[in-house]
Protein backbone atom coordinates (compact mmCIF):
# COMPACT_ATOMS: atom_id res chain seq x y z
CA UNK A 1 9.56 -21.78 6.26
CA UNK A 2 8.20 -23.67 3.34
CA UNK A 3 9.82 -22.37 0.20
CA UNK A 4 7.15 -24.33 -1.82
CA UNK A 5 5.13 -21.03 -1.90
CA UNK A 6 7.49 -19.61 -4.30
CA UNK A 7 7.75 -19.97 -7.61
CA UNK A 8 10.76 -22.42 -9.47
CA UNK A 9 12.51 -19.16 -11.17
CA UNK A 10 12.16 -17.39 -7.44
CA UNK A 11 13.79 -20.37 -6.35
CA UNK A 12 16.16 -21.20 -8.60
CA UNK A 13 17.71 -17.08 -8.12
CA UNK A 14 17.75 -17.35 -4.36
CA UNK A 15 19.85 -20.19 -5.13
CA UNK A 16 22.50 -18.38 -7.48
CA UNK A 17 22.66 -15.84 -4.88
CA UNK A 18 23.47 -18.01 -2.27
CA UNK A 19 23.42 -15.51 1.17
CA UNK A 20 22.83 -12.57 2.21
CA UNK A 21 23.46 -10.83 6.04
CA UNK A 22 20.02 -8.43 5.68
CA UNK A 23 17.47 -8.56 3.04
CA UNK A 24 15.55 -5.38 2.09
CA UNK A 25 12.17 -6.09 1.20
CA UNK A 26 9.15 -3.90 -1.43
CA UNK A 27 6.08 -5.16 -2.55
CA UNK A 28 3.82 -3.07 -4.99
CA UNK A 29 1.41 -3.74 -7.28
CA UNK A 30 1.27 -1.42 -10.26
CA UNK A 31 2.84 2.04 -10.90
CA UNK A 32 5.72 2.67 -8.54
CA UNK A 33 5.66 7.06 -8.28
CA UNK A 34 8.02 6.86 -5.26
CA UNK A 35 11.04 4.15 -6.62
CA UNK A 36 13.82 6.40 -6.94
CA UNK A 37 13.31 8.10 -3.97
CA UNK A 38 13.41 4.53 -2.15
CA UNK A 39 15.78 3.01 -3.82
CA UNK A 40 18.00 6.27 -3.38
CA UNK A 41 17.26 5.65 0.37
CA UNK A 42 18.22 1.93 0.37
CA UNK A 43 21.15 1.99 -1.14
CA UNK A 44 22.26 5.24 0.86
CA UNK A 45 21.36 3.38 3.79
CA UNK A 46 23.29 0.29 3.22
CA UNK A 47 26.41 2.35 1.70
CA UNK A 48 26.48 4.53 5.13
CA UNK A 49 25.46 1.57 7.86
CA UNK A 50 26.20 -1.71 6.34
CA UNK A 51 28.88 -1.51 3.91
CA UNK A 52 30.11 -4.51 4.98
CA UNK A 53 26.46 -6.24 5.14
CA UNK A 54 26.17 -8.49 1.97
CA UNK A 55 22.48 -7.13 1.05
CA UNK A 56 19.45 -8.31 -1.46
CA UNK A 57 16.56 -6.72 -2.59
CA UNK A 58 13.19 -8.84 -2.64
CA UNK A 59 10.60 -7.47 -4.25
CA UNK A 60 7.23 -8.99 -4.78
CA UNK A 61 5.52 -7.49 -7.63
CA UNK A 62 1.58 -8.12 -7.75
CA UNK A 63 1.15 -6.50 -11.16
CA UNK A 64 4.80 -7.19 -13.07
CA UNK A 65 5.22 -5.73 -16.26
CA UNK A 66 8.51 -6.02 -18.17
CA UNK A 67 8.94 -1.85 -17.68
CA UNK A 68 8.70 -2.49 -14.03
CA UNK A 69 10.96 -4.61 -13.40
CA UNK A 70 13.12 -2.40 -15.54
CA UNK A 71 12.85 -0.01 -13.69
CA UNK A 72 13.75 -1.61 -10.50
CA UNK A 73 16.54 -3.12 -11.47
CA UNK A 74 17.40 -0.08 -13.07
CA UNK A 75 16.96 1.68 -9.87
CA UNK A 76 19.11 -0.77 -7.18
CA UNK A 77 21.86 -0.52 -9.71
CA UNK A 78 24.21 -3.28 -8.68
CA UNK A 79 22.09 -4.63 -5.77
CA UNK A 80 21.31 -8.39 -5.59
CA UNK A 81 17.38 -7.89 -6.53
CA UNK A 82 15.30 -10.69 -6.55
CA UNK A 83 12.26 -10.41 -7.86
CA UNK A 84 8.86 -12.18 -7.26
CA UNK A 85 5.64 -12.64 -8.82
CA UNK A 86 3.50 -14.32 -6.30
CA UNK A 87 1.29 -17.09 -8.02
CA UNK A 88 -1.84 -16.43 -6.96
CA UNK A 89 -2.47 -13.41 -4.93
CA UNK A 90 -5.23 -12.58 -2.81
CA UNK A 91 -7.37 -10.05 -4.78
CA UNK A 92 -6.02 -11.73 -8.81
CA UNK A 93 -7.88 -9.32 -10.99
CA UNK A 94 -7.52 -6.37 -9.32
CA UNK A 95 -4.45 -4.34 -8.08
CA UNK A 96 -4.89 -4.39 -4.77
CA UNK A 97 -1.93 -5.21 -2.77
CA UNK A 98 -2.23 -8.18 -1.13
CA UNK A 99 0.86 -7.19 1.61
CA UNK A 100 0.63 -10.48 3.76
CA UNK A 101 1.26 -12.73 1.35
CA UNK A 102 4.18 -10.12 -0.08
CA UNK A 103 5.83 -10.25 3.84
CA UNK A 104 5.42 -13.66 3.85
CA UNK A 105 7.34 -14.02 0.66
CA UNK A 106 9.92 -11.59 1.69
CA UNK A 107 10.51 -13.67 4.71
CA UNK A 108 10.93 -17.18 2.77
CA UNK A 109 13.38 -15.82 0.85
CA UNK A 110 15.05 -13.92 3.57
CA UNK A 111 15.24 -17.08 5.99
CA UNK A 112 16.35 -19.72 2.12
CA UNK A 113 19.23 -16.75 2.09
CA UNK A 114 20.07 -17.07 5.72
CA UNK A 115 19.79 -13.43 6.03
CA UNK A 116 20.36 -12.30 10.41
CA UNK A 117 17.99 -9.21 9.81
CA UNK A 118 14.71 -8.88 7.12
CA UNK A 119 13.69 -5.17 7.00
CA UNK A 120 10.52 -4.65 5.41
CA UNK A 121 9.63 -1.40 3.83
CA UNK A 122 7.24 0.43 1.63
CA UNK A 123 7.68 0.99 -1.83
CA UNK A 124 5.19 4.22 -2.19
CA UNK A 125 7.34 6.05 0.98
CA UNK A 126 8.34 9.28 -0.99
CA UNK A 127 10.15 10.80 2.50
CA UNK A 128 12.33 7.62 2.88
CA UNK A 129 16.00 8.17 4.21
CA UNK A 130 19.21 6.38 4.44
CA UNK A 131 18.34 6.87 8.45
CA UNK A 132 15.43 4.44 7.77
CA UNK A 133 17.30 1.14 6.67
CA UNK A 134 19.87 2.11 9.80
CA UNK A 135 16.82 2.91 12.53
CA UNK A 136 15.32 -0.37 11.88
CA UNK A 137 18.13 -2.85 10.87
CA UNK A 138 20.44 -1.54 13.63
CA UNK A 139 18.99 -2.74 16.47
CA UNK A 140 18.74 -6.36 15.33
CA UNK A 141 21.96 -6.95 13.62
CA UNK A 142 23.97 -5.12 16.59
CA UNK A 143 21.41 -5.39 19.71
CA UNK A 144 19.79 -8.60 18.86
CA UNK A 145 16.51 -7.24 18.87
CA UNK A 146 13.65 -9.93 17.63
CA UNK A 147 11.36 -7.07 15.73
CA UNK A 148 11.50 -3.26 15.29
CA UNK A 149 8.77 -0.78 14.29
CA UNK A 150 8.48 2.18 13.01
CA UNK A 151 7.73 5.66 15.35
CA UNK A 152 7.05 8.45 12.69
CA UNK A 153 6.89 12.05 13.14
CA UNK A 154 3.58 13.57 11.91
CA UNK A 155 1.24 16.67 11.97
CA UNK A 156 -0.24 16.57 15.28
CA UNK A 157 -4.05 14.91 14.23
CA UNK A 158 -2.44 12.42 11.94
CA UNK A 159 -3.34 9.04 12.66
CA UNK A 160 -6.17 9.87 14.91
CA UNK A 161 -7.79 6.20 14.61
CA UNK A 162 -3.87 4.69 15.37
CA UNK A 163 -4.09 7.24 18.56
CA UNK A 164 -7.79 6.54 19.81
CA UNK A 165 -8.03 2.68 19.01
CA UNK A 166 -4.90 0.90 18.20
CA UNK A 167 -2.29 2.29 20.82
CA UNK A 168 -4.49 2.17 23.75
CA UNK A 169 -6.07 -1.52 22.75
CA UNK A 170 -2.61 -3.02 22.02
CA UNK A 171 -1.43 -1.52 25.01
CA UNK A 172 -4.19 -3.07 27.28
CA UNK A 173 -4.20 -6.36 25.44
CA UNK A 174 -0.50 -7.12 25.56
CA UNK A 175 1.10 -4.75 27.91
CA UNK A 176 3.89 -3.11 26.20
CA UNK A 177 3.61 0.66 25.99
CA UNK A 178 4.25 0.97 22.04
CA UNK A 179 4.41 4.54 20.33
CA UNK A 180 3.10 2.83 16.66
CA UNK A 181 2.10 -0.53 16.62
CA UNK A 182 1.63 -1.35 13.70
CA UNK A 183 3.87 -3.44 11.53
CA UNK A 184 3.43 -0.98 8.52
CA UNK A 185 7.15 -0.65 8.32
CA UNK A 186 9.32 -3.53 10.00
CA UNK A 187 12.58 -5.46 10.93
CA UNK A 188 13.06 -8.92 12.09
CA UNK A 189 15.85 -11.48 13.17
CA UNK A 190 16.13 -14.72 11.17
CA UNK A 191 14.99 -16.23 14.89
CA UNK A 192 11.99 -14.16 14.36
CA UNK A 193 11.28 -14.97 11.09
CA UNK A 194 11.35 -18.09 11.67
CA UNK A 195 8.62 -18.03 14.28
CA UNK A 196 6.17 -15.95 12.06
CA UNK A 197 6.19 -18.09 9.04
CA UNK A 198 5.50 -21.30 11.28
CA UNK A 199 2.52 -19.88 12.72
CA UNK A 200 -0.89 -21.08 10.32
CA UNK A 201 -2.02 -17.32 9.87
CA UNK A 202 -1.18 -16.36 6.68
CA UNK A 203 -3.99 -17.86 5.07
CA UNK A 204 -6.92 -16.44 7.56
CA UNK A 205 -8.27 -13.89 7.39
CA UNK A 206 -6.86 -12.32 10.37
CA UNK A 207 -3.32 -12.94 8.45
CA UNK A 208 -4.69 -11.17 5.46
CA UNK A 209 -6.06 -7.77 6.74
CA UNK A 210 -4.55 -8.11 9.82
CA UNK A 211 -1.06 -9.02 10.04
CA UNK A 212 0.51 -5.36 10.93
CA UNK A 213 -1.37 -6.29 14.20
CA UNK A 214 -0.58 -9.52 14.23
CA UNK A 215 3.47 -9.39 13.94
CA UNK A 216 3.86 -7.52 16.96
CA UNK A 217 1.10 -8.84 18.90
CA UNK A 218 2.76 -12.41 18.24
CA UNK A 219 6.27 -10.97 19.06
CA UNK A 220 5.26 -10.25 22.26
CA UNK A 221 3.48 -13.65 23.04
CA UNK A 222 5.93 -15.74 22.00
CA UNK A 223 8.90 -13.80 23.89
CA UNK A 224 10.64 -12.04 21.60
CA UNK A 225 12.54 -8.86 22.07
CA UNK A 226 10.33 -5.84 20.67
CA UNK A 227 11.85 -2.02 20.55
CA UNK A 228 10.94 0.80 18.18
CA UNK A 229 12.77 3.32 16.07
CA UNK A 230 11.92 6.86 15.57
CA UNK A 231 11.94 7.48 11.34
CA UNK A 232 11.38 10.75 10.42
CA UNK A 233 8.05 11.77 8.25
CA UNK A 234 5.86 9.22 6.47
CA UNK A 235 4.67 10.50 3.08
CA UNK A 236 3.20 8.31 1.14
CA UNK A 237 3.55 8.88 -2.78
CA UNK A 238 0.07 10.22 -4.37
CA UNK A 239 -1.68 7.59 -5.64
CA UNK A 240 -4.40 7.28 -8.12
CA UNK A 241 -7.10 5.41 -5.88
CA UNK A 242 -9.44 7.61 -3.79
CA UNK A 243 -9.01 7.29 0.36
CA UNK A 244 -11.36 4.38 1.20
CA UNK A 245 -14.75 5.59 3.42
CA UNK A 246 -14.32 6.27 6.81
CA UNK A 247 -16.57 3.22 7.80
CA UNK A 248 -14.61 0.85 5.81
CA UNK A 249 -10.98 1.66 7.57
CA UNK A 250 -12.25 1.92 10.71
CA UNK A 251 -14.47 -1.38 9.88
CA UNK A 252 -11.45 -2.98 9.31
CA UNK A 253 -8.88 -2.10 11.67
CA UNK A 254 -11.63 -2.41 14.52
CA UNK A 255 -12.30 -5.81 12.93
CA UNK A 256 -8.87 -6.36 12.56
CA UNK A 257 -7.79 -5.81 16.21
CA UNK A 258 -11.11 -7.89 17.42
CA UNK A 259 -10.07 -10.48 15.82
CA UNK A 260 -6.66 -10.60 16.96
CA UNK A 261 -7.96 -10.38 20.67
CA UNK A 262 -9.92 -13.64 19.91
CA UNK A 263 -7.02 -15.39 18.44
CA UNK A 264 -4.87 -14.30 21.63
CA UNK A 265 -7.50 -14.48 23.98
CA UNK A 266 -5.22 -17.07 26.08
CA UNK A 267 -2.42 -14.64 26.41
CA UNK A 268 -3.82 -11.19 26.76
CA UNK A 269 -6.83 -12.39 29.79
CA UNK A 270 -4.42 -12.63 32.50
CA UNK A 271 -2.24 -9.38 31.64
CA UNK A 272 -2.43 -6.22 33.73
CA UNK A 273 -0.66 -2.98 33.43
CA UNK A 274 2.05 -2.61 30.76
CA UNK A 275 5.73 -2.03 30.04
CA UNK A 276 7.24 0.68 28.22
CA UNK A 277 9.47 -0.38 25.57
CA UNK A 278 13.45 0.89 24.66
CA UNK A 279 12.90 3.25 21.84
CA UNK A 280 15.95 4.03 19.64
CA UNK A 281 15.95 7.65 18.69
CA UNK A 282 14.49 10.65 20.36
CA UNK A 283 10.51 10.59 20.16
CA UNK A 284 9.55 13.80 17.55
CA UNK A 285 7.48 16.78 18.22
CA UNK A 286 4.72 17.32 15.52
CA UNK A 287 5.38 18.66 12.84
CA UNK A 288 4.13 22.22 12.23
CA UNK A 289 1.11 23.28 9.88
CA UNK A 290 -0.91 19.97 8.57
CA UNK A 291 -4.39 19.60 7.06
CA UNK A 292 -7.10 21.57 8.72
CA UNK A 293 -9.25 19.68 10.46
CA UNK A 294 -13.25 20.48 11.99
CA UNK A 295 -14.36 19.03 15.07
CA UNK A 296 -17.87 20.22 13.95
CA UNK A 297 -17.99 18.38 10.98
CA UNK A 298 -16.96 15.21 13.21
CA UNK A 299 -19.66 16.05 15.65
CA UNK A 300 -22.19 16.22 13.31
CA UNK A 301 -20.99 12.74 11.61
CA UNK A 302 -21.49 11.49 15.18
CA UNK A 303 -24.84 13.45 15.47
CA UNK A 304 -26.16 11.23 12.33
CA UNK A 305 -24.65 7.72 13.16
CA UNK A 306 -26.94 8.49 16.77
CA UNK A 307 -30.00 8.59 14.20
CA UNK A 308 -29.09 6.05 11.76
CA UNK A 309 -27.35 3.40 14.12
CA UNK A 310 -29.41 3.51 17.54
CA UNK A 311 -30.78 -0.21 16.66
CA UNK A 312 -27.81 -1.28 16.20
CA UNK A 313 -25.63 0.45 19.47
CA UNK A 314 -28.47 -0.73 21.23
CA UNK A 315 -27.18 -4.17 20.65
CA UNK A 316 -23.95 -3.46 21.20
CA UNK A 317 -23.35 -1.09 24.06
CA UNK A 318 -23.87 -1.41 27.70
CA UNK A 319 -26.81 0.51 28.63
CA UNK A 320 -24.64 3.21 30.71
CA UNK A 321 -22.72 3.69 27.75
CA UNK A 322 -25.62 3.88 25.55
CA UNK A 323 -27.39 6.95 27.92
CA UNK A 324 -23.94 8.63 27.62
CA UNK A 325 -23.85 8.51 24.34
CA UNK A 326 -27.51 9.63 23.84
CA UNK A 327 -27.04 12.49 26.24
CA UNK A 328 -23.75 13.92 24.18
CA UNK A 329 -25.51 14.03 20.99
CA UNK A 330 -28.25 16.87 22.27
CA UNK A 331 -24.89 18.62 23.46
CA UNK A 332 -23.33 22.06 21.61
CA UNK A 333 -19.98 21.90 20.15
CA UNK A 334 -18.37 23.97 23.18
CA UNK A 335 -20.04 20.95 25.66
CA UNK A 336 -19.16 18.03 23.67
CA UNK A 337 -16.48 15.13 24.96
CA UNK A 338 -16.54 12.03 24.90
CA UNK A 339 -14.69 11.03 28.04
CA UNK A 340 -11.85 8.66 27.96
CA UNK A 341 -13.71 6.30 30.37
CA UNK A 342 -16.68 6.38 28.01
CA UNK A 343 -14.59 5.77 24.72
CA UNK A 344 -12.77 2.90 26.41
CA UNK A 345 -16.33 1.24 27.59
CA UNK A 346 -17.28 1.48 24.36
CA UNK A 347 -14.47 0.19 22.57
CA UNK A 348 -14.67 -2.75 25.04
CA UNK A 349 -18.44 -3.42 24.20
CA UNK A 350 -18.22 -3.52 20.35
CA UNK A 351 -15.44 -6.21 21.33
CA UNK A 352 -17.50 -8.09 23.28
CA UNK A 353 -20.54 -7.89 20.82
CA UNK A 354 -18.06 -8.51 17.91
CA UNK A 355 -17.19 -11.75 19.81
CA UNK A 356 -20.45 -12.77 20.69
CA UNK A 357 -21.98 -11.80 16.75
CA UNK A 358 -24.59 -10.31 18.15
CA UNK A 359 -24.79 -8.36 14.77
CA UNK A 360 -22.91 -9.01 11.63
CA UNK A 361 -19.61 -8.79 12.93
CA UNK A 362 -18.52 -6.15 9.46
CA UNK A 363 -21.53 -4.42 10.30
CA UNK A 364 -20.81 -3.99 14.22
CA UNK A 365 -16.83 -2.64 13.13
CA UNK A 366 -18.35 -0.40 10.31
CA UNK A 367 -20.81 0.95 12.96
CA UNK A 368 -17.86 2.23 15.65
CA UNK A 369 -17.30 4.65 12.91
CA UNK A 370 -19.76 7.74 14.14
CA UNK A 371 -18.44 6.60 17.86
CA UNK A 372 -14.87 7.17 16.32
CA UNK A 373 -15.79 10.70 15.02
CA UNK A 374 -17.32 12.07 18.17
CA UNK A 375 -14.12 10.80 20.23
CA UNK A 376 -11.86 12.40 17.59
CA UNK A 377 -13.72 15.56 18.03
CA UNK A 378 -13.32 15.55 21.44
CA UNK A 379 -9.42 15.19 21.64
CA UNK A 380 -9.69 17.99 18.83
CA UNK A 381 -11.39 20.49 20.94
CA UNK A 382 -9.04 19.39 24.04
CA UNK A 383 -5.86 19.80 22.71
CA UNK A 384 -5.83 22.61 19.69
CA UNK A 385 -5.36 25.65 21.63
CA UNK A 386 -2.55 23.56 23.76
CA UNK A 387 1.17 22.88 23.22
CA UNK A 388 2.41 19.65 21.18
CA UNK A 389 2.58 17.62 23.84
CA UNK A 390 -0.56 18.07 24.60
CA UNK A 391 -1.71 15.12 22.17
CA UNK A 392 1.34 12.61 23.63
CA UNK A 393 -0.32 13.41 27.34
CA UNK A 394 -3.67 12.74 25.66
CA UNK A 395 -2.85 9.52 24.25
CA UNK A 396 -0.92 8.43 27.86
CA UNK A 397 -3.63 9.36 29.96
CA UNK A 398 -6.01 7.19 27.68
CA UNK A 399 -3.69 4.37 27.66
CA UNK A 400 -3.85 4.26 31.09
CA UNK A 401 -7.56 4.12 31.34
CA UNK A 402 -7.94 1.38 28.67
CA UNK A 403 -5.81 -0.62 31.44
CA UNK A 404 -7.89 0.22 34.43
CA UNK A 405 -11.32 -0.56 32.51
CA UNK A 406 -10.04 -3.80 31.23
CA UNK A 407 -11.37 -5.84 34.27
CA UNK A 408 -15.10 -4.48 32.92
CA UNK A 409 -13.80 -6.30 29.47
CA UNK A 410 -12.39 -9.94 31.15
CA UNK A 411 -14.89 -10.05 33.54
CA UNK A 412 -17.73 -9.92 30.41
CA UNK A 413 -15.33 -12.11 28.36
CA UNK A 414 -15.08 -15.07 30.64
């Protein structure tokens, strides 16, 4: 913990507080749509679960304007708030939320107040609860859990790239059979804490556009206790940005997760099989209706990237992989899948090429894109005329098979 990275006046009211038992953290840069309905939630929470918690607010405002931080003071009523205006974020001139350094100032402050749990949340949540603060500040200040992440209930093809990239990698790499993980939503002991802000990531740039993988991925290397908590529906609060392009999210959470396989490359080599994880809550069904979606449209996305990326897959995959691939794009609509063995083989060789740069490593992430479409399509067609739990034995069975394939990846790595 170095509390040099916060301003004097941060200082200075972390001091006047004194303590706190948990410490509630926000970070937002801008217009805040959702505030009431989070700060409702927060201070429901803590009236219902931790009444006799003494609690503080951090929030870590990128953009502050005097109306905003009227507003959130406003808002917590008679909470302890303590508010933060980082010095120089990553990103100054824009608004773009730079939500590493924002943790990482949450955390400092937690650890200065001596706070046992640090519960990090987001401000633009609009479907918050009071069952949100308990589900993930529960099980470390009464089960002495080191970190606990979020499971969300959502329309069944939400979070399609989380389902066909993130689970089964994370699973394979570190060997804990985790429902979300992704540190979108957190809570951590002060032991925990403590362990994160001594590690030199925050300035890298794995630390700044990858540190929801990070934080677990480190929990479980360095031995901490890691469980999840089901939450209830995420909505985020409409915002006034447009969705990023496809290429560009899956670009970085592919380049995201490679790089966090490099940095752990001494821990996750040696790993086989994986562990299932205590889950607190009972794991949620879909939830009905949710945005239409066209596996045609994806197929056709694939269709192109086959035209417009063959120079560069040719790089990058194996050439097995690259026949299969070749072969599906001639196929109709009712004949197209991309097979779990063939996703994980290529997910495995854009690591590989990503680690040996055998293209620009943005370009090489950016390119899984089309790859992404075609296997999204395919889970599509499998599963839409099937029950719920069709996706949840969908996502299994691939977890699995990222496991057995990942002797083709060590083998290739050392």
């Amino acid at each position: 913990m170095d509390p040099a990275i916060l301003p004097d006046e941060v200082r200075a009211a972390v001091g006047r507080i004194g303590s706190a038992d948990l410490v509630v953290g926000l970070a937002t840069s801008g217009p805040i749509p959702a505030l009431a309905a989070v700060a409702a939630a927060v201070r429901a929470g803590l009236d219902a679960h931790f009444s006799g918690q003494a609690a503080a607010v951090v929030h870590v405002d990128q953009a502050p304007t005097e109306a905003t931080t009227a507003a959130v003071a406003a808002a917590f009523g008679d909470l302890r708030v303590v508010s933060v205006t980082p010095a120089g974020p990553a990103g100054a001139g824009d608004d773009e939320l730079d939500w590493a350094g924002a943790v990482r100032s949450v955390l400092t402050v937690g650890r200065m107040l001596g706070a046992h749990a640090t519960v990090m949340l987001n401000a633009d949540l609009s479907s918050m609860t009071a069952e949100w603060l308990r589900g993930l500040a529960a099980p470390v200040l009464k089960e002495d859990y080191g970190l606990v992440l979020p499971i969300y209930r959502r329309y069944r093809y939400d979070g399609t790239l989380t389902q066909a990239l993130v689970v089964p990698l994370m699973r394979s790499l570190f060997g804990r059979q985790l429902a979300h993980p992704l540190a979108e939503e957190f809570a951590c002991s002060g032991p925990a804490a403590d362990l994160f802000l001594k590690q030199p990531v925050w300035d890298s740039d794995l630390g700044r556009h990858g540190l929801e993988f990070w934080l677990p991925a480190t929990a479980i290397e360095q031995g901490l206790t890691v469980c999840q908590a089901v939450l209830g529906p995420r909505t985020v609060a409409p915002s006034a940005h447009p969705p990023a392009p496809l290429g560009r999210t899956v670009g970085r959470v592919a380049g995201a997760l490679f790089g966090l396989a490099e940095h752990s490359e001494s821990f996750w080599l040696d790993i086989r099989g994986s562990e299932p994880v205590v889950s607190f809550g009972v794991p949620p069904e879909p939830l009905p209706g949710g945005p239409a979606v066209d596996p045609e449209r994806m197929q056709v996305g694939f269709a192109q990237g086959v035209r417009d990326l063959l120079p560069v897959w040719e790089r990058i995959l194996a050439p097995e992989s690259l026949g299969e691939v070749l072969e599906l794009s001639d196929r109709t609509l009712d004949r197209f899948r991309v097979s779990d063995r063939l996703w994980t083989r290529v997910v495995y060789d854009f690591l590989l090429a990503y680690r040996a740069r055998v293209v620009y490593r943005s370009h090489a992430a950016q390119s899984l894109a089309p790859l992404y479409l075609g296997r999204a399509a395919s889970v599509i067609l499998e599963t839409q005329a099937r029950p719920p739990a069709a996706m949840s034995q969908s996502a299994a069975r691939l977890g699995g098979m990222f496991e057995d394939e990942k002797p083709y990846l060590v083998d290739r790595w050392r």
